[in-house]
Protein backbone atom coordinates (compact mmCIF):
# COMPACT_ATOMS: atom_id res chain seq x y z
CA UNK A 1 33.12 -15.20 -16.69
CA UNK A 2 32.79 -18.83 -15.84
CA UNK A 3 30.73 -19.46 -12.44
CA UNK A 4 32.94 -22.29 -10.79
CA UNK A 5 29.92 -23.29 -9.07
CA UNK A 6 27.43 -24.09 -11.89
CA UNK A 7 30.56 -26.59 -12.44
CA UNK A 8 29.81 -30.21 -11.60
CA UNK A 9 31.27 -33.65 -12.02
CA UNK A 10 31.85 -36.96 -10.24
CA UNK A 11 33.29 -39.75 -11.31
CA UNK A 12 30.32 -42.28 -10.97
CA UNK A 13 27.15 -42.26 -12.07
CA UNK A 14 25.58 -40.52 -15.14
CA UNK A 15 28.74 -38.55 -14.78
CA UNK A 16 31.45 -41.40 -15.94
CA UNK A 17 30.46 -44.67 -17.05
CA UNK A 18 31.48 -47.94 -19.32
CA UNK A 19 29.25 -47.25 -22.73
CA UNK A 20 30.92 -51.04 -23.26
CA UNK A 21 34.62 -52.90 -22.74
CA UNK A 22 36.22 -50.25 -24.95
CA UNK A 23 34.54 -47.08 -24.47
CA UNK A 24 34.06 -44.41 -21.47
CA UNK A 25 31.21 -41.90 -21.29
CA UNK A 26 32.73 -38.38 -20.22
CA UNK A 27 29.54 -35.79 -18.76
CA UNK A 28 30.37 -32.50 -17.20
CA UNK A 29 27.38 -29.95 -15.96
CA UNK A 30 28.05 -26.26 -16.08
CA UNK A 31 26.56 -22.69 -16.07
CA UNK A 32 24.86 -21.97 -19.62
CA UNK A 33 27.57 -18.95 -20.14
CA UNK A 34 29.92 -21.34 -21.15
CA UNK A 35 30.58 -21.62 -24.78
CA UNK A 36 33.56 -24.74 -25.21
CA UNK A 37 35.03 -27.20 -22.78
CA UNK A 38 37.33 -29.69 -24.05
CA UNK A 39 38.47 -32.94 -21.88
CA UNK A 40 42.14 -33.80 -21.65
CA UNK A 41 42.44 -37.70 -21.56
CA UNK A 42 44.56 -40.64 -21.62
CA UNK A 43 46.62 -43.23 -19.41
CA UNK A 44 47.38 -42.13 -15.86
CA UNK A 45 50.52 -43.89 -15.88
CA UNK A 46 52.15 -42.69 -19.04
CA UNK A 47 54.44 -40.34 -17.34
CA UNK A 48 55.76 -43.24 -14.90
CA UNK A 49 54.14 -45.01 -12.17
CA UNK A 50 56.45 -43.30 -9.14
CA UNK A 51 55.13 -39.71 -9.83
CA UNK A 52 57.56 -36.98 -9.14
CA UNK A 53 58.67 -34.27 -11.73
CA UNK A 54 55.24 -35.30 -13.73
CA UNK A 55 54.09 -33.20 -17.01
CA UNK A 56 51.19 -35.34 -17.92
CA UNK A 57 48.80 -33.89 -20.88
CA UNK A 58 46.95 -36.57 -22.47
CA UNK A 59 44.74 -36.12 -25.32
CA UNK A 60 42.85 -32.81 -26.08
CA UNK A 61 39.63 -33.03 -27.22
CA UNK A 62 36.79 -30.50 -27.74
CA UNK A 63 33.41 -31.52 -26.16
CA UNK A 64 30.91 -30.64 -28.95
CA UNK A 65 27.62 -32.92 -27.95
CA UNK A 66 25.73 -30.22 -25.64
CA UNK A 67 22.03 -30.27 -24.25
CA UNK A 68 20.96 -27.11 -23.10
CA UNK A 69 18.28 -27.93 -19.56
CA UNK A 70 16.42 -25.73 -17.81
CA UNK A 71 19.72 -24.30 -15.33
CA UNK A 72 22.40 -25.65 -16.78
CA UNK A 73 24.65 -27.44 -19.94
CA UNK A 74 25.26 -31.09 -19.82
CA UNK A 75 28.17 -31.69 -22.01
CA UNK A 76 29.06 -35.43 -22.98
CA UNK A 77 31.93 -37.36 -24.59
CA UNK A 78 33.17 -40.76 -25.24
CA UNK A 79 36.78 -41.28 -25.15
CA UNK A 80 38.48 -44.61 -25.29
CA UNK A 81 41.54 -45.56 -22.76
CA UNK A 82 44.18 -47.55 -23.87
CA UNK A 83 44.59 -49.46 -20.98
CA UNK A 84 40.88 -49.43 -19.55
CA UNK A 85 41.73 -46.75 -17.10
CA UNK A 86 41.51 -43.19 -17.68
CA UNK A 87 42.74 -39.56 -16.02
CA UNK A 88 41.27 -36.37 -17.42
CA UNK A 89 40.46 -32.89 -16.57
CA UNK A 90 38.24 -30.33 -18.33
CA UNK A 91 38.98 -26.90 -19.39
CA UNK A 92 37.18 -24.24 -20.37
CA UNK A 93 38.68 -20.99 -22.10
CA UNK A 94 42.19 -21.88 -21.00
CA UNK A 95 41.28 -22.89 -17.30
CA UNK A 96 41.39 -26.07 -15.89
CA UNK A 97 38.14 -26.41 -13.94
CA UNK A 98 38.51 -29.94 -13.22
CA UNK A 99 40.65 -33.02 -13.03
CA UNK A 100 39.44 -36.98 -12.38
CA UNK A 101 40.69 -40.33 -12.42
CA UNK A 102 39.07 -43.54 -13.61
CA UNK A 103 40.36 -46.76 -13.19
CA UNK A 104 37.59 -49.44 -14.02
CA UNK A 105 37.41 -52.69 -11.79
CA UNK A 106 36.94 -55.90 -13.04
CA UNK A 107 34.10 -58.11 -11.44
């Protein structure tokens, strides 16, 4: 049984980050019970930019680089957007714990 609140992510931070102009780094926390996550990635906009009757899936993608700390897992991933902005969720055994969006601002 996964323990929804050992489950942590934010969408700043060491959580999500630029690696470089191509490449996003992808970190989830969770409960050490949990054996596989994958992320499900890609362009928030492929399904139209109006919304509506929306099926958006993305990419799937297991999460294999793990650490094991002293309460918790930190999984980690880098996944590259097409368009240099990104929507994902996580899911674990079936179960969507989590869904984010990442749209990176130019400066």
């Amino acid at each position: 049984m996964i323990h929804l609140e050992a489950v942590y992510h934010r969408a700043s931070q060491q959580f999500c980050y630029a690696l470089n102009e191509e490449i996003l780094m992808v970190g989830l926390q969770t409960g050490e019970e949990v054996e596989q996550v994958w992320i499900h990635y890609g362009d928030p906009f492929s399904t139209g930019i109006l919304g509506g009757n929306e099926a958006w899936e993305g990419s799937r993608e297991e999460i294999v680089t793990k650490m094991r700390l002293p309460q918790h897992l930190w999984w980690e991933i880098p996944v590259q957007p097409p368009y240099k902005r990104c929507r994902y969720f996580f899911e674990q055994n079936g179960s969507f714990i989590l869904r984010m969006a990442f749209i990176r601002q130019r400066m």
